[in-house]
Protein backbone atom coordinates (compact mmCIF):
# COMPACT_ATOMS: atom_id res chain seq x y z
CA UNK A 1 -8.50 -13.96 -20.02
CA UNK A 2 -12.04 -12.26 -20.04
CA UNK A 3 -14.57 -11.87 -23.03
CA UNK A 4 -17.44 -10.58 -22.89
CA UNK A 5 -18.86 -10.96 -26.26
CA UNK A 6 -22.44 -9.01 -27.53
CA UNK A 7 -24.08 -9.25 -24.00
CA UNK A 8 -27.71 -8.22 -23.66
CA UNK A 9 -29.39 -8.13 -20.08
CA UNK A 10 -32.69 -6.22 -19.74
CA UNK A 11 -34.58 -5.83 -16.45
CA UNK A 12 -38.18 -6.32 -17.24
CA UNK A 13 -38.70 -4.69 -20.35
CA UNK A 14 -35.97 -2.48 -19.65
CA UNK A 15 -32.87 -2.94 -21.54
CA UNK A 16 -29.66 -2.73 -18.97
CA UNK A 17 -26.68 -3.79 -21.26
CA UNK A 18 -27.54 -3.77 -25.30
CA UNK A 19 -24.76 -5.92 -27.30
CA UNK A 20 -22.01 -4.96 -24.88
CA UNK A 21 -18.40 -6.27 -25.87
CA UNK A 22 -14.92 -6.05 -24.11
CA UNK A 23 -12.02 -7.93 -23.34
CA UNK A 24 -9.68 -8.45 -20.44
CA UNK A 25 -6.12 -9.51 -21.32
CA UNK A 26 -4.42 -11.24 -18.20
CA UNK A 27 -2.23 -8.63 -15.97
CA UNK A 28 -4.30 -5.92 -16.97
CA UNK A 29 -6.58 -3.27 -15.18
CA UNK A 30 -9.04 -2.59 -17.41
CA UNK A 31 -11.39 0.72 -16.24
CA UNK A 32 -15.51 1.02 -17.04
CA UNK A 33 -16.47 4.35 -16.79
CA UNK A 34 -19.85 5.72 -17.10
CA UNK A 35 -22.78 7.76 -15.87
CA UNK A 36 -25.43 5.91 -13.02
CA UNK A 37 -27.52 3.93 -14.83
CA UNK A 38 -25.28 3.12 -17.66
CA UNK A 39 -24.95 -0.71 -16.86
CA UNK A 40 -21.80 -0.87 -15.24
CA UNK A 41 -22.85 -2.51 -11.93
CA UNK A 42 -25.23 -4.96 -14.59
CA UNK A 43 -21.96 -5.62 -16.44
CA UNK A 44 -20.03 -7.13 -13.10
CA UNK A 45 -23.13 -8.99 -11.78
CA UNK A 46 -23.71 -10.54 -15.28
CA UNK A 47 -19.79 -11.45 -15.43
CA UNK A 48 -20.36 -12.98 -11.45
CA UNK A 49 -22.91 -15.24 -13.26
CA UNK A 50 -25.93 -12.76 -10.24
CA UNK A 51 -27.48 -11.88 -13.23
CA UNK A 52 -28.47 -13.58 -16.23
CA UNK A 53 -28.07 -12.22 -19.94
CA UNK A 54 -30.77 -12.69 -22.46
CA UNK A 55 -28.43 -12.79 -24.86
CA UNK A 56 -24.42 -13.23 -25.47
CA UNK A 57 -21.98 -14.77 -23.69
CA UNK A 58 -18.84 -14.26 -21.10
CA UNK A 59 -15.61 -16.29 -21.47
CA UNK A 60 -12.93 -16.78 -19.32
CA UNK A 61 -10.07 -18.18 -20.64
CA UNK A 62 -12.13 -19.21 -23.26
CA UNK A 63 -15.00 -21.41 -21.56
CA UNK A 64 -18.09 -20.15 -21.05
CA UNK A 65 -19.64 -18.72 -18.08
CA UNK A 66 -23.02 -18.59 -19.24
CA UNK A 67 -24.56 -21.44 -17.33
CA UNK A 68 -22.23 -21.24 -14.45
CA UNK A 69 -23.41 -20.95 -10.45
CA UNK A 70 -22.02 -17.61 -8.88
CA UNK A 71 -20.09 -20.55 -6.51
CA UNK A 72 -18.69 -22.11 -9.68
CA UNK A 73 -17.33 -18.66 -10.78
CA UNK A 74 -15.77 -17.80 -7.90
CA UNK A 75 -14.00 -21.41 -7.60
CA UNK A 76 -12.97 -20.93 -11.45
CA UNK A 77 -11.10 -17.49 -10.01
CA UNK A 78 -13.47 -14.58 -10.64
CA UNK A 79 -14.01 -12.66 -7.40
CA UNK A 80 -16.45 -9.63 -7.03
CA UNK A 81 -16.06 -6.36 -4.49
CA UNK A 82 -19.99 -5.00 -4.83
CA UNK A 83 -20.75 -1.43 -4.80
CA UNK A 84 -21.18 -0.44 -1.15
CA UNK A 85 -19.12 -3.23 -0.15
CA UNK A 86 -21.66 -5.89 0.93
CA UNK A 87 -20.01 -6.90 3.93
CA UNK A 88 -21.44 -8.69 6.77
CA UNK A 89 -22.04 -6.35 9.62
CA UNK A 90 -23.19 -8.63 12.37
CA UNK A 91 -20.43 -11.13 11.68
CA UNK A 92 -16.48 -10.15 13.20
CA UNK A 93 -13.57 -9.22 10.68
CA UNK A 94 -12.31 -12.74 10.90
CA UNK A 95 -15.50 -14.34 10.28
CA UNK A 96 -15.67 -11.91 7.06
CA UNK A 97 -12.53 -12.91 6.04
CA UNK A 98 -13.17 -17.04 6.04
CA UNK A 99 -16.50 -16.44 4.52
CA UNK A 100 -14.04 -15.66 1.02
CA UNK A 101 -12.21 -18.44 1.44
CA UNK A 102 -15.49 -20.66 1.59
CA UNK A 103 -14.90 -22.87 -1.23
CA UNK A 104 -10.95 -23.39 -1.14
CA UNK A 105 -10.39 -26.62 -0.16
CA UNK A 106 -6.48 -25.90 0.56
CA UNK A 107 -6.61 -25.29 4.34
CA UNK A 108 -3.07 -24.71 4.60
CA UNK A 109 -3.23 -22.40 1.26
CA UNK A 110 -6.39 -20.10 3.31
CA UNK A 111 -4.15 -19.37 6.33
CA UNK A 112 -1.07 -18.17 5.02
CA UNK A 113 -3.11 -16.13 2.73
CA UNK A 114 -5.24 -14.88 5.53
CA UNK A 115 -1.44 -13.58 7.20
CA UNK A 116 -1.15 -11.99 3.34
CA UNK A 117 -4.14 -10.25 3.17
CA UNK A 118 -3.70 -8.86 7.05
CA UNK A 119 0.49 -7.39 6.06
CA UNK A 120 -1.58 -5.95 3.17
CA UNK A 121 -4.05 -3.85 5.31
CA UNK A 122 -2.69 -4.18 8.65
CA UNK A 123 -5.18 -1.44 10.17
CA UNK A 124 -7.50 -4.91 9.69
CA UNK A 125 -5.35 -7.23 11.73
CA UNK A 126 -6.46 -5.18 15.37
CA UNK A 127 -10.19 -5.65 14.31
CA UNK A 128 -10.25 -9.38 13.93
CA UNK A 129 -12.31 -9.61 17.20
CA UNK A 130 -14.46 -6.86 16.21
CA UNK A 131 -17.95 -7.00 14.52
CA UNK A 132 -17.21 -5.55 10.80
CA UNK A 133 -20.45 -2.94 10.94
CA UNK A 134 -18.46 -0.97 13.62
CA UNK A 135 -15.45 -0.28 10.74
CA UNK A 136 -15.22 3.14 9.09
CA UNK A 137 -15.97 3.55 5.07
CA UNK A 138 -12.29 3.13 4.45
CA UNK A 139 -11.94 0.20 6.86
CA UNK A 140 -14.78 -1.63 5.38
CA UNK A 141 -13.63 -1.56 1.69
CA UNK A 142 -10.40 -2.94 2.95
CA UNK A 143 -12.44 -5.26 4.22
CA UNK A 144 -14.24 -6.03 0.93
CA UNK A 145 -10.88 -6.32 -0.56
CA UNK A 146 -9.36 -8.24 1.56
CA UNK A 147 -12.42 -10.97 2.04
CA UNK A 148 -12.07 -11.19 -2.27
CA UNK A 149 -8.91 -11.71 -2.09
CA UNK A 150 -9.11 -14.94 0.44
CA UNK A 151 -10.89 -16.38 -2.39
CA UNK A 152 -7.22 -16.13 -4.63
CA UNK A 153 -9.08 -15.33 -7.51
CA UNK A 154 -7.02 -14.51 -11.08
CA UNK A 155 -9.54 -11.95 -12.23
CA UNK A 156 -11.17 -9.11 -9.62
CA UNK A 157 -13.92 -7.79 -10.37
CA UNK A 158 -14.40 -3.96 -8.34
CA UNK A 159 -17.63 -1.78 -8.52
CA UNK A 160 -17.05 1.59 -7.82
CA UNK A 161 -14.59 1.11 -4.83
CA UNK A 162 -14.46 4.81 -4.08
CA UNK A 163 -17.36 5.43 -3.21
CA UNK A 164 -18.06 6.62 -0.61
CA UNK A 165 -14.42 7.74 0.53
CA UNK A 166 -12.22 10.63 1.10
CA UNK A 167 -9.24 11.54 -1.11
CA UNK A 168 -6.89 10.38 0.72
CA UNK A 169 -8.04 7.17 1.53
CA UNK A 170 -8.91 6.45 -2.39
CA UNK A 171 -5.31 7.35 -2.97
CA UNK A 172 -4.60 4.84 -0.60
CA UNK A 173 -6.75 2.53 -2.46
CA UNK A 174 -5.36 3.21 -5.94
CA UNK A 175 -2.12 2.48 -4.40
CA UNK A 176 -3.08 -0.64 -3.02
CA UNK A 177 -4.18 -1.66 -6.34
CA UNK A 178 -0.96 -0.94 -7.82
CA UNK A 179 0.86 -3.28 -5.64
CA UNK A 180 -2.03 -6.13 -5.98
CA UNK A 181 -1.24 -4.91 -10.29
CA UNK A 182 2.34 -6.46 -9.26
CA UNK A 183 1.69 -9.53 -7.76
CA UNK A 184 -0.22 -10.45 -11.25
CA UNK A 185 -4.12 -10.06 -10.68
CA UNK A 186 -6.16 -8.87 -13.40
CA UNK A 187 -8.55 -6.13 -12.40
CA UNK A 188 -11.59 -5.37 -14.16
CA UNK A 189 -12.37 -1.95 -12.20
CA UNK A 190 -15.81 0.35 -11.84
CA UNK A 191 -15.27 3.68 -11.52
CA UNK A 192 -16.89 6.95 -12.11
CA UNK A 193 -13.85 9.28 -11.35
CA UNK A 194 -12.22 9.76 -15.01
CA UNK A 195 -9.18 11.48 -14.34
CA UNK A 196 -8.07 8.33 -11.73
CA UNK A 197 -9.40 5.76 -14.09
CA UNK A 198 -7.34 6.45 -17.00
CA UNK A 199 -3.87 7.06 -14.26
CA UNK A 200 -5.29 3.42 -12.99
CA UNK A 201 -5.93 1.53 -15.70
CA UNK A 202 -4.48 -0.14 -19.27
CA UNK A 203 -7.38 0.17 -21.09
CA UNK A 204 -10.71 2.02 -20.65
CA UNK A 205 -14.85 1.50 -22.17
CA UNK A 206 -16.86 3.87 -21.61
CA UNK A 207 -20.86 3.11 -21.23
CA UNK A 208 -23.74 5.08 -21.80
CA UNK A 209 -27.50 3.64 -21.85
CA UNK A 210 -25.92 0.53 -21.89
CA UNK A 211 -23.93 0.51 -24.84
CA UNK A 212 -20.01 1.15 -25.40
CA UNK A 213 -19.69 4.59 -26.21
CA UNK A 214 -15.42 4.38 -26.60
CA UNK A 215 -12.74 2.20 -26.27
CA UNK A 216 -9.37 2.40 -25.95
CA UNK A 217 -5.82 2.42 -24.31
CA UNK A 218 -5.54 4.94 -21.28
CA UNK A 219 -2.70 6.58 -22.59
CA UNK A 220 -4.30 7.37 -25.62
CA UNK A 221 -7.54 8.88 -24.67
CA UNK A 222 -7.77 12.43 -23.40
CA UNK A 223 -9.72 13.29 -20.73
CA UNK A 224 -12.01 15.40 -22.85
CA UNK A 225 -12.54 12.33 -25.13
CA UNK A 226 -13.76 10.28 -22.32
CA UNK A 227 -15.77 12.79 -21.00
CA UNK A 228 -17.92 13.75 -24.43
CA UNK A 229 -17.94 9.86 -24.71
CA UNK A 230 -19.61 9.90 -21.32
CA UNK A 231 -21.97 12.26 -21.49
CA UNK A 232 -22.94 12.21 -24.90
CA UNK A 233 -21.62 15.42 -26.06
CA UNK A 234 -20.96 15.01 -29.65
CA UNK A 235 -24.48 13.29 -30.09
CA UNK A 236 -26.52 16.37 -28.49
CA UNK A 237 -24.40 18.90 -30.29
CA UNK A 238 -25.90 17.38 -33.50
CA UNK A 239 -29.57 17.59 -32.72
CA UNK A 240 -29.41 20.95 -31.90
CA UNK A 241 -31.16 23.72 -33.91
């Protein structure tokens, strides 16, 4: 469904993403994984068509995004949950969740999935009144959720939806992505948590300094693996004395 194919996005002189390459099959949660600062957060943006490569190209079902508005993506079924959520504190919960179904044009099709989203995270449904900056943490990423999905994108895009959170609300969240796994979305997930990436996800890249430091299905990588990957283990080992 997705390709991302030798991207290259540089902030200033500053190089952010250098050749990065990966591929989203449809149905699948594929996991990023890296340390702050390794591009991940660049990589969604530059999918969501926010930022602009200076070199390479991302696909979806094989048509380029390259020249595409944000708008355009979202209408072509790419929907992004930001780090920190991003939602609109001075506007209610119900205004938050029309705002993602700006650009359908199916009227009909935005309020039934409006009652979907609310039986999904019913803790949302008494706050439709309510202005959204009064929600806690775990409240507002439903939020952020939910308001993506109004949008009935194919592919979501999350940054680091975690963050923030206590355990038991991310395994709340993690479960919640299981069932939205089920109804057929493909999820293209941020996280920095390794052990609940690879339990999460199909398929897992790791990044660091903005290159792809491993690859590979989640039930084949070890923990370990993903961690030296991460950090750069194996590559300071051999400069040592």
């Amino acid at each position: 469904m997705l390709r991302v194919q030798d991207l290259r996005v540089v902030y200033g002189r500053t190089p952010a993403l250098q050749s990065v390459s990966l591929e989203v099959r449809p149905r699948e949660v594929v996991g990023v994984v890296g340390t702050n600062g390794a591009g991940k957060s660049t990589l969604l943006l530059s999918i969501a068509g926010i930022l602009t490569p200076v070199q390479g190209d991302v696909l979806l079902d094989g048509r380029s995004l390259r020249n595409c508005a944000p708008e355009d993506i979202v209408r072509r079924g790419v929907a992004l949950v930001p780090e920190r959520r991003h939602i609109f504190h001075g506007m209610t919960v119900l205004e938050n969740l029309r705002m993602g179904g700006l650009f359908r044009k199916d009227k009909q099709g935005v309020a039934a999935d409006l009652e979907y989203v609310l039986n999904l995270f019913p803790v949302l449904r008494r706050f439709l009144p309510s202005r959204a900056g009064g929600l806690s943490g775990g409240e507002q990423q439903m939020l952020a959720l939910a308001r993506a999905l109004m949008g009935k994108p194919r592919l979501l895009l999350l940054d680091e939806p975690s963050l923030g959170l206590g355990p038991k609300i991310i395994d709340r969240f993690f479960e919640d992505l299981e069932v939205l796994r089920e109804t057929g979305l493909t999820i293209l997930l941020v996280e920095q948590s390794v052990e609940r990436l690879l339990d999460a996800a199909d398929r897992v890249y790791v990044l660091r300094t903005g290159q792809v430091a491993l690859e590979g299905a989640a039930a084949s990588l070890s923990r370990a693996e993903v961690q030296a990957a991460y950090f750069g283990i194996e590559e300071e080992a051999g400069t040592g004395p």
